[in-house]
PDB file of N, CA and C in Angstrom:
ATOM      1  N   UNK A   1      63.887  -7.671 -40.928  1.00  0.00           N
ATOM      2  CA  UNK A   1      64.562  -7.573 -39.640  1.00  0.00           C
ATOM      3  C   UNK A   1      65.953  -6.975 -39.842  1.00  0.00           C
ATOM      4  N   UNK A   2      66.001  -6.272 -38.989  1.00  0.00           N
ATOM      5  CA  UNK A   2      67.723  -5.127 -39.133  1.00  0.00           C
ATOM      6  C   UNK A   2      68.140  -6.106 -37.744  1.00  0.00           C
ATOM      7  N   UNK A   3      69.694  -6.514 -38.534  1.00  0.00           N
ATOM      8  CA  UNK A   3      70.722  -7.016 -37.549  1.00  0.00           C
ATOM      9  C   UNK A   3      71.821  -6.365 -37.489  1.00  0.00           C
ATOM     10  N   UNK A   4      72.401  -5.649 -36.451  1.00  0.00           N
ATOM     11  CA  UNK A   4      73.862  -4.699 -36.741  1.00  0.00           C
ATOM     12  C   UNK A   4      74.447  -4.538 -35.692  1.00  0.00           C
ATOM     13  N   UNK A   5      75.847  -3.942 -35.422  1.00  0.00           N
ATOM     14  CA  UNK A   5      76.428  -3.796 -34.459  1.00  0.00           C
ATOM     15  C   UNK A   5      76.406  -2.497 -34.078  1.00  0.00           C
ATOM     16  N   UNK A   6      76.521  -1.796 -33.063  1.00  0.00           N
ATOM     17  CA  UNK A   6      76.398  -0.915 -32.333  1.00  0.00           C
ATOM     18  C   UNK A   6      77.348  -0.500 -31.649  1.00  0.00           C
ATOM     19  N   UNK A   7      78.145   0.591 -31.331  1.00  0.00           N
ATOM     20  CA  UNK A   7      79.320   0.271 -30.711  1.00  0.00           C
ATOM     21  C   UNK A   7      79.030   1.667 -29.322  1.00  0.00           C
ATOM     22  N   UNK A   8      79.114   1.980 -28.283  1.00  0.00           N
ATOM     23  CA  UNK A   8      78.854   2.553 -27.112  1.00  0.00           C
ATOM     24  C   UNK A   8      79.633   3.426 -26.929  1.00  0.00           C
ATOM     25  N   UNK A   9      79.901   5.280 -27.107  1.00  0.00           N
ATOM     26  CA  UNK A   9      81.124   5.726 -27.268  1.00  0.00           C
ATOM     27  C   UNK A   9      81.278   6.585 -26.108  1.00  0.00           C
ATOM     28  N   UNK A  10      79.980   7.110 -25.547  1.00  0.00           N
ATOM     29  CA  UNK A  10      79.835   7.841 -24.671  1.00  0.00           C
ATOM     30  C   UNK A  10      80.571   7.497 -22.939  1.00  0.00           C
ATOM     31  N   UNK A  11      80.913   8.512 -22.916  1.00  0.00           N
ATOM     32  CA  UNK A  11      82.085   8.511 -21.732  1.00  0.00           C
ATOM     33  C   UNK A  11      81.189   7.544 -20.669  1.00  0.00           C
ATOM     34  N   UNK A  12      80.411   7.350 -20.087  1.00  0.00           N
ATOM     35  CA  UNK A  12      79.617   6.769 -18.737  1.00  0.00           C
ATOM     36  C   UNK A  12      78.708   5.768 -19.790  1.00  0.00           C
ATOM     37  N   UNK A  13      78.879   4.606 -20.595  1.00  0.00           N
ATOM     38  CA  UNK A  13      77.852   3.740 -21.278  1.00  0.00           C
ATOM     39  C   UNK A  13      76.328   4.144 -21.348  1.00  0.00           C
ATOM     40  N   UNK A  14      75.934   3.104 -21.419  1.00  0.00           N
ATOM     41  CA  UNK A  14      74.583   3.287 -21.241  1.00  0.00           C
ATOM     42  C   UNK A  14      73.966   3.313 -19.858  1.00  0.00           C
ATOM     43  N   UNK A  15      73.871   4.540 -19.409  1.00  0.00           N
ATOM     44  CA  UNK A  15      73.663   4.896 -17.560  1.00  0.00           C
ATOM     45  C   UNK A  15      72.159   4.921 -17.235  1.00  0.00           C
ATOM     46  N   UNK A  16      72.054   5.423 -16.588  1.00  0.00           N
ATOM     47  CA  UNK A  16      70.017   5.951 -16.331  1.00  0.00           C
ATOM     48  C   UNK A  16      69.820   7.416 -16.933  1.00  0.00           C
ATOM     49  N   UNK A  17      70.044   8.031 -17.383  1.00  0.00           N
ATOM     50  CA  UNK A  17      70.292   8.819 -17.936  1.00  0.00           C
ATOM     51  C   UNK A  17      70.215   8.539 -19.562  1.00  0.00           C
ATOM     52  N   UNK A  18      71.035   8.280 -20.541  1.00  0.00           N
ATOM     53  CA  UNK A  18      71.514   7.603 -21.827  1.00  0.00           C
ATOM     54  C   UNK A  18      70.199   6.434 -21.929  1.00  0.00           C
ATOM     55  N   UNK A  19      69.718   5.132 -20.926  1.00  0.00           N
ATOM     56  CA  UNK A  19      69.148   4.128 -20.669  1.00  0.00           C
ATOM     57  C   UNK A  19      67.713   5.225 -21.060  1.00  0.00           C
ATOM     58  N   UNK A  20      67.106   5.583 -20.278  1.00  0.00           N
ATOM     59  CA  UNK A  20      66.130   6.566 -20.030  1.00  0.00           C
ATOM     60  C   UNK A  20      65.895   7.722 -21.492  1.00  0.00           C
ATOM     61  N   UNK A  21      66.967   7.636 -22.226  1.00  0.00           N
ATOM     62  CA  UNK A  21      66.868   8.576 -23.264  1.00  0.00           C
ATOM     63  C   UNK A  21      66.620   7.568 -24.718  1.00  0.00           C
ATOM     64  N   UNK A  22      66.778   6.160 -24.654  1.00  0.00           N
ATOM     65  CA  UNK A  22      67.199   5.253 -25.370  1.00  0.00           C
ATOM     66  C   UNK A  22      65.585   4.417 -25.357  1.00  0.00           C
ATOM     67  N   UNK A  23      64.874   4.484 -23.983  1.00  0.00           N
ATOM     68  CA  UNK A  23      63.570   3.895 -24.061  1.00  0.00           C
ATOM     69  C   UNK A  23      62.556   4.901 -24.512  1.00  0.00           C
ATOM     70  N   UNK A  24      62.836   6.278 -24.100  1.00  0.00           N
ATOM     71  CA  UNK A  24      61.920   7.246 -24.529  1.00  0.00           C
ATOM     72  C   UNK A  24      62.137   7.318 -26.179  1.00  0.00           C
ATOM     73  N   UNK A  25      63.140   7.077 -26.780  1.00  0.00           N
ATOM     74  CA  UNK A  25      62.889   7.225 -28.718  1.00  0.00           C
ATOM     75  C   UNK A  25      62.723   5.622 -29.213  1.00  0.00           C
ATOM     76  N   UNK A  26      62.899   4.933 -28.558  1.00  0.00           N
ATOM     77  CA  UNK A  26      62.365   3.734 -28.660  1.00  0.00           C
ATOM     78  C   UNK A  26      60.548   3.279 -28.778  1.00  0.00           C
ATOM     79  N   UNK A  27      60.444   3.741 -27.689  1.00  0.00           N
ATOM     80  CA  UNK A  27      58.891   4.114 -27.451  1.00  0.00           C
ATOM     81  C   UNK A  27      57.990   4.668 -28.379  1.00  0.00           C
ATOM     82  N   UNK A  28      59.080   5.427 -29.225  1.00  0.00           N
ATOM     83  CA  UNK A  28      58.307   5.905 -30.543  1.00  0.00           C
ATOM     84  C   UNK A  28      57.661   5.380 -32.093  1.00  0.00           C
ATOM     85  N   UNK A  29      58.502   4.612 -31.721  1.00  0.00           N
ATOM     86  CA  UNK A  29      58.677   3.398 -32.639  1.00  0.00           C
ATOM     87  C   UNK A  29      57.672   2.264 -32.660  1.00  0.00           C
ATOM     88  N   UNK A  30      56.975   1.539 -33.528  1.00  0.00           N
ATOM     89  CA  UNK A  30      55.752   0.267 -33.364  1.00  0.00           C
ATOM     90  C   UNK A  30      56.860  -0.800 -33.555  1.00  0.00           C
ATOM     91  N   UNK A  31      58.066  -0.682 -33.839  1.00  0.00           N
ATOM     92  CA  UNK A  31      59.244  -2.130 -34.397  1.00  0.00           C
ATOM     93  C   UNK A  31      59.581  -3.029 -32.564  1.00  0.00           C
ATOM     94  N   UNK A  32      59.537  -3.828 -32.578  1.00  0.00           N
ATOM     95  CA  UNK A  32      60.519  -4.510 -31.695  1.00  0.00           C
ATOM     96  C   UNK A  32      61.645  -4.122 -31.614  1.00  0.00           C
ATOM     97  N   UNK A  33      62.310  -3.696 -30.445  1.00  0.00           N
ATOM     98  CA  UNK A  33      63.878  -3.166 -30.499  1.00  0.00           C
ATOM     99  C   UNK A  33      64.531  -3.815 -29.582  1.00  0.00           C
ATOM    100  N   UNK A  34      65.360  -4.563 -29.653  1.00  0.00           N
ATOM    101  CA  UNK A  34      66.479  -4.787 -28.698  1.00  0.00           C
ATOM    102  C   UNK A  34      67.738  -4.677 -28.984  1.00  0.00           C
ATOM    103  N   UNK A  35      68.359  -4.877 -27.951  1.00  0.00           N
ATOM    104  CA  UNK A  35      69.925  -5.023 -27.906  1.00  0.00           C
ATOM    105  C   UNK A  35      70.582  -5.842 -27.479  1.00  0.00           C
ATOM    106  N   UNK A  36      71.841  -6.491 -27.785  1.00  0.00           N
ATOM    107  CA  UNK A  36      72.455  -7.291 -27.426  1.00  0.00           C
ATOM    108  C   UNK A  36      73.792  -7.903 -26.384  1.00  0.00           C
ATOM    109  N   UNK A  37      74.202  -7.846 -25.202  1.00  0.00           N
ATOM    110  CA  UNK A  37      75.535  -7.638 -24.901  1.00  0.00           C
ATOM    111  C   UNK A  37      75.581  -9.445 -24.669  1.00  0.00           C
ATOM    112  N   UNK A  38      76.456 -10.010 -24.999  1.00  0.00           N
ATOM    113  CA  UNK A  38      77.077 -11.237 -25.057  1.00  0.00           C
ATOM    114  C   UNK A  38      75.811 -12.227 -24.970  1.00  0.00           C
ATOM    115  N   UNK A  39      75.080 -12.829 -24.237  1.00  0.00           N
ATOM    116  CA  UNK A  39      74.402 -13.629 -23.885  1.00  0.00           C
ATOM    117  C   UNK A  39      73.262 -13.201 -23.017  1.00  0.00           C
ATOM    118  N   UNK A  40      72.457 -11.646 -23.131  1.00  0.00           N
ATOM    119  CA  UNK A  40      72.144 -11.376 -22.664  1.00  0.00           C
ATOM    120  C   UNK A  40      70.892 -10.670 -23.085  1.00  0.00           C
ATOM    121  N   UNK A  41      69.818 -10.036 -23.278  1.00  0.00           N
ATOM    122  CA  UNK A  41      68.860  -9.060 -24.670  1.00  0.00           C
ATOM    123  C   UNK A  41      68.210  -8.594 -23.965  1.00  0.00           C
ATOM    124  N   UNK A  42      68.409  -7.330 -24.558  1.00  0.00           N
ATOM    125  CA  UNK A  42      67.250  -6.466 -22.944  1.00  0.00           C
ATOM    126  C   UNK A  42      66.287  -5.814 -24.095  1.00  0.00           C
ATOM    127  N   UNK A  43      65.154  -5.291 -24.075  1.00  0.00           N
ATOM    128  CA  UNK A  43      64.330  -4.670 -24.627  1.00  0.00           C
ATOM    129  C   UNK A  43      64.318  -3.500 -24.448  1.00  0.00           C
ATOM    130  N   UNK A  44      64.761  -2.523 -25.561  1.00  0.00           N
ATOM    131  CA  UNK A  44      64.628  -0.852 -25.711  1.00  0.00           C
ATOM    132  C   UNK A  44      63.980  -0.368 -25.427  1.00  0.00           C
ATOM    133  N   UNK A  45      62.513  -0.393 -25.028  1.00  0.00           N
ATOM    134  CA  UNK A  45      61.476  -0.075 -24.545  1.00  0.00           C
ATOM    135  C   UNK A  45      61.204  -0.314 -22.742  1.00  0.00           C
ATOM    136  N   UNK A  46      62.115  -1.085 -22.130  1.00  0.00           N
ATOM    137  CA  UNK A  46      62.307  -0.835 -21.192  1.00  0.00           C
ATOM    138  C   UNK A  46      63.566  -0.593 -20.086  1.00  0.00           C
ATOM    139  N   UNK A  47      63.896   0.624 -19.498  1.00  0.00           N
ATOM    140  CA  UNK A  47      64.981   1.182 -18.676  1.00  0.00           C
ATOM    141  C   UNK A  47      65.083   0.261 -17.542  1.00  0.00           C
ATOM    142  N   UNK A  48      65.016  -0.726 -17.231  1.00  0.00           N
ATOM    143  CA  UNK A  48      65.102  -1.622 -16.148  1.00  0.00           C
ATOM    144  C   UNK A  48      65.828  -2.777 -16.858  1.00  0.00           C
ATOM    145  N   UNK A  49      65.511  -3.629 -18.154  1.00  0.00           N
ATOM    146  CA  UNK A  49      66.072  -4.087 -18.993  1.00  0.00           C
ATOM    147  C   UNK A  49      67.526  -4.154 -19.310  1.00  0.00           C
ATOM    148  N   UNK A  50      67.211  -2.590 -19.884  1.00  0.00           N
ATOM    149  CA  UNK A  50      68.619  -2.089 -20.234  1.00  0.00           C
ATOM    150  C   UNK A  50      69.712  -2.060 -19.185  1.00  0.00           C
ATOM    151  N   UNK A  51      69.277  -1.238 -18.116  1.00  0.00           N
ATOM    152  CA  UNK A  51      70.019  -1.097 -17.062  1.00  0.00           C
ATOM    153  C   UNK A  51      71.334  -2.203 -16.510  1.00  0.00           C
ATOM    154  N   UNK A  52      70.452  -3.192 -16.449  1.00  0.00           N
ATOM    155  CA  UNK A  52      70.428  -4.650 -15.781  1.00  0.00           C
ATOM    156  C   UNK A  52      72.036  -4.705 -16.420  1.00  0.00           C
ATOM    157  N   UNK A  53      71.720  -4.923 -17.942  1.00  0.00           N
ATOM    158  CA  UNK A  53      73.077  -5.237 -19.317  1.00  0.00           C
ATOM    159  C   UNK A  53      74.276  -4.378 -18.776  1.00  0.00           C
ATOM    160  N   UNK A  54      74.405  -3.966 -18.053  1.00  0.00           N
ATOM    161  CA  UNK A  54      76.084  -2.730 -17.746  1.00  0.00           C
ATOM    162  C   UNK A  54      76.331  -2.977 -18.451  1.00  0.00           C
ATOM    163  N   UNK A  55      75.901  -1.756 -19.713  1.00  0.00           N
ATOM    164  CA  UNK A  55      77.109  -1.372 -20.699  1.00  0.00           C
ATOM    165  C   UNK A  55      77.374   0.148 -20.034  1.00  0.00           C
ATOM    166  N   UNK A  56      79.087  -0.116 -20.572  1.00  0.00           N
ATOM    167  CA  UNK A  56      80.002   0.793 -20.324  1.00  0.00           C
ATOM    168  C   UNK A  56      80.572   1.137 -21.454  1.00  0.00           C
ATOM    169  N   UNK A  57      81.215   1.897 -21.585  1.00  0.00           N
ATOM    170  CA  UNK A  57      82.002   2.789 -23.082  1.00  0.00           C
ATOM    171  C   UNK A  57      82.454   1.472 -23.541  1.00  0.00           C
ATOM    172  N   UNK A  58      82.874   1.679 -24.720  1.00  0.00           N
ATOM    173  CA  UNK A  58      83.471   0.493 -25.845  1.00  0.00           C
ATOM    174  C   UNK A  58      82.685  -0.234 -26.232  1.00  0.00           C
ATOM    175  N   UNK A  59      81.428  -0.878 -25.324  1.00  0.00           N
ATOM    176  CA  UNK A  59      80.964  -2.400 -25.155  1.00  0.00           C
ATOM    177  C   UNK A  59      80.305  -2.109 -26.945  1.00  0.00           C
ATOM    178  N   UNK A  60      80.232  -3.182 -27.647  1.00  0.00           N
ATOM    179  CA  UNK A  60      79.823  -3.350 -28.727  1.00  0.00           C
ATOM    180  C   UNK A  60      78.291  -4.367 -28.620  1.00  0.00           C
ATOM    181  N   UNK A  61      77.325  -3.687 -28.782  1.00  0.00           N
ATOM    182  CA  UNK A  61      75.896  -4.089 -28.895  1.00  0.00           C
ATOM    183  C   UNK A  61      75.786  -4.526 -30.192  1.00  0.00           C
ATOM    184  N   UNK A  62      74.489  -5.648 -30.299  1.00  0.00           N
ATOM    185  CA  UNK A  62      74.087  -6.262 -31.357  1.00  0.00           C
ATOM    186  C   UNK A  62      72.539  -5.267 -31.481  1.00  0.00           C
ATOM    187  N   UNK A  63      72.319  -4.815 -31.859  1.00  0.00           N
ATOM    188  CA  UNK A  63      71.215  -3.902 -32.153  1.00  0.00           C
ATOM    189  C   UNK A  63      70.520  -4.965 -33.454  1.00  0.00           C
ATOM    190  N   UNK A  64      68.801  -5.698 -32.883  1.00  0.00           N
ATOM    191  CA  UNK A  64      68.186  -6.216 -33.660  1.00  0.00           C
ATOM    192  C   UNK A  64      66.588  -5.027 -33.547  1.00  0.00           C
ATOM    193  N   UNK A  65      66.098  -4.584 -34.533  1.00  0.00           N
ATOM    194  CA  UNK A  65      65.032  -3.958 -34.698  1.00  0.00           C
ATOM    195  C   UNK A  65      63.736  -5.069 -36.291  1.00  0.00           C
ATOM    196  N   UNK A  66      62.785  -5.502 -35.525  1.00  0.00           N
ATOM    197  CA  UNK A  66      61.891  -5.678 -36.360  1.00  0.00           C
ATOM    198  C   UNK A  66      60.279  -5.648 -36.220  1.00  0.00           C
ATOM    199  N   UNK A  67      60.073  -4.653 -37.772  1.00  0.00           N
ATOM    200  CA  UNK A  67      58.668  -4.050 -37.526  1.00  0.00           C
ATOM    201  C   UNK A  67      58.459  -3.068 -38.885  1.00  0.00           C
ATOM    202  N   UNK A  68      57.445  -2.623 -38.855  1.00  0.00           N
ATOM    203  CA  UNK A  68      57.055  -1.855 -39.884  1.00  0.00           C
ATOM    204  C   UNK A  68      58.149  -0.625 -40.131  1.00  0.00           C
ATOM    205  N   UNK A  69      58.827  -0.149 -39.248  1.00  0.00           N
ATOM    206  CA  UNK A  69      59.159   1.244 -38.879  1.00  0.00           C
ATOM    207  C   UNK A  69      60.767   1.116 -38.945  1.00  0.00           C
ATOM    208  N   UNK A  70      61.197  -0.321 -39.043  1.00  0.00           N
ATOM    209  CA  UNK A  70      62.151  -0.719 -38.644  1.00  0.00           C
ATOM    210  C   UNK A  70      63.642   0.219 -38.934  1.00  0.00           C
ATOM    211  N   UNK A  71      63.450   0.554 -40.305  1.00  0.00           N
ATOM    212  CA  UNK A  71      64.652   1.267 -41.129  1.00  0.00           C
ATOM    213  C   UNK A  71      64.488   2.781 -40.160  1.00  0.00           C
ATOM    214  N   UNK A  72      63.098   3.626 -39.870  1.00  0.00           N
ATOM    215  CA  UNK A  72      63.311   4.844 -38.901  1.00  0.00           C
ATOM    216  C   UNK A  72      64.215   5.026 -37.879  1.00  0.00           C
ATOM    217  N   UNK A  73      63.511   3.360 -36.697  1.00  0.00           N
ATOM    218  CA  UNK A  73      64.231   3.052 -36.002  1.00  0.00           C
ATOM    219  C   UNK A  73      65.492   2.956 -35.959  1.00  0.00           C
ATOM    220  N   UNK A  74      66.286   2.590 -36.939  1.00  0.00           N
ATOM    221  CA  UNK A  74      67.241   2.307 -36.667  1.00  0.00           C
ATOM    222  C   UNK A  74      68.317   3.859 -36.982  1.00  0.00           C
ATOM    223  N   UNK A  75      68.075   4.265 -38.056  1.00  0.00           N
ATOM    224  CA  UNK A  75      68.422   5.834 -37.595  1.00  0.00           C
ATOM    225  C   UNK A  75      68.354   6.628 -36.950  1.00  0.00           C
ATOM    226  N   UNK A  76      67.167   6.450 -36.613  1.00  0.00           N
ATOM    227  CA  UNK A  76      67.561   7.080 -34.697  1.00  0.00           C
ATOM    228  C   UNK A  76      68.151   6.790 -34.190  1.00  0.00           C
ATOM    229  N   UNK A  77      67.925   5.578 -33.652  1.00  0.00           N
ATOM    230  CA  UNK A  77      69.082   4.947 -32.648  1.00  0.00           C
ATOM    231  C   UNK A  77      70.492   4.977 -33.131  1.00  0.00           C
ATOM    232  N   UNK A  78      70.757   5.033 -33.995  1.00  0.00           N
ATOM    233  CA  UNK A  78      72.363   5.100 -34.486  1.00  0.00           C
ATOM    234  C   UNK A  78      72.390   6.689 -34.133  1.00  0.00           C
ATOM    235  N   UNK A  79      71.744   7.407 -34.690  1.00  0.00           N
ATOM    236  CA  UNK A  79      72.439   8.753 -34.658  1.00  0.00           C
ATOM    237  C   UNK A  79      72.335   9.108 -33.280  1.00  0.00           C
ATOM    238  N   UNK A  80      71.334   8.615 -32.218  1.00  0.00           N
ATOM    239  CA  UNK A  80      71.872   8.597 -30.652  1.00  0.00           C
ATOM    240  C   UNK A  80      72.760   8.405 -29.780  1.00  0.00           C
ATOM    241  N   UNK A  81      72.862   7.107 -30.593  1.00  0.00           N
ATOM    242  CA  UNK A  81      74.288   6.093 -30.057  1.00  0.00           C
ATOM    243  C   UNK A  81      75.488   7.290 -31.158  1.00  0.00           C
ATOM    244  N   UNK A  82      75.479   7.693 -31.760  1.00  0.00           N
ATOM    245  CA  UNK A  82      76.646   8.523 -32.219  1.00  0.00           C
ATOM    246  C   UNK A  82      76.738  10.046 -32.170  1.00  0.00           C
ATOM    247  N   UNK A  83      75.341  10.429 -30.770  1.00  0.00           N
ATOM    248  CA  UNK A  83      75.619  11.737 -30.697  1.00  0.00           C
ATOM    249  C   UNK A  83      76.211  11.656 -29.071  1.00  0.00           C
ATOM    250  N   UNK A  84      75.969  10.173 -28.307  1.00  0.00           N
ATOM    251  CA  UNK A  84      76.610  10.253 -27.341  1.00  0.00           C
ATOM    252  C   UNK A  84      75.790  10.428 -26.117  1.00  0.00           C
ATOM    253  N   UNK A  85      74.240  10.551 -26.780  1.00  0.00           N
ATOM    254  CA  UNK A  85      73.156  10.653 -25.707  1.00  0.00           C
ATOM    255  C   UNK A  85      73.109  11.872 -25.229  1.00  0.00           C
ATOM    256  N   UNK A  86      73.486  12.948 -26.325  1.00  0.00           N
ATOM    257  CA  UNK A  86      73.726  14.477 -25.832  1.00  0.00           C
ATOM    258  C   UNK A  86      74.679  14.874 -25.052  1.00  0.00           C
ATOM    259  N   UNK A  87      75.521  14.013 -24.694  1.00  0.00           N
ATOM    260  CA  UNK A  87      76.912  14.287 -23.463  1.00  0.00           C
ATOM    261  C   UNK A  87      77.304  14.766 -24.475  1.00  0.00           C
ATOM    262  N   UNK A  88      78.659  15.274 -23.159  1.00  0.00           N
ATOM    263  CA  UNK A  88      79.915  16.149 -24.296  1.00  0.00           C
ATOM    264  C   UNK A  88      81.065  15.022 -24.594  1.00  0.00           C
ATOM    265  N   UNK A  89      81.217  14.059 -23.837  1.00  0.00           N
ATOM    266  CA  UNK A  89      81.528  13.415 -23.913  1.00  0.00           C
ATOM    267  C   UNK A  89      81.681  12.043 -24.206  1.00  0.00           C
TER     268      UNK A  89
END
């Protein structure tokens, strides 16, 4: 099981847009993926989930991934979360 922090850099957080881009490479994946904001865990695999969590720029996620695939997963998702979800910003 991968436990790590995540940190949200992109100008508009995780929007419908970013949310929607985050379940589609998720989806790719056979691992369990979630995320974390304070007291709260939404599942990567679903954009309604995520949504719900308002994250906004800064917010620092607990990113837990476990599964066969787990270590893939999680390079993706980092290098997503650090390309900004394709924004320029």
């Amino acid at each position: 099981m991968i436990n790590e922090k995540i940190i949200v850099i992109n100008k508009f957080g995780l929007h419908t847009r970013a949310a929607a881009k985050l379940v589609a490479l998720s989806s790719t994946f056979q691992s369990k993926i979630e995320i974390q904001k304070n007291d709260q865990v939404a599942n990567c695999k679903s954009i309604m989930s995520l949504i719900v969590l308002g994250v906004t720029k800064g917010t620092v996620l607990d990113l837990m991934i476990s599964g066969t695939d787990e270590c893939e997963a999680r390079d993706a998702i980092r290098k997503l979360f650090d390309e900004r979800f394709g924004e320029k910003e």
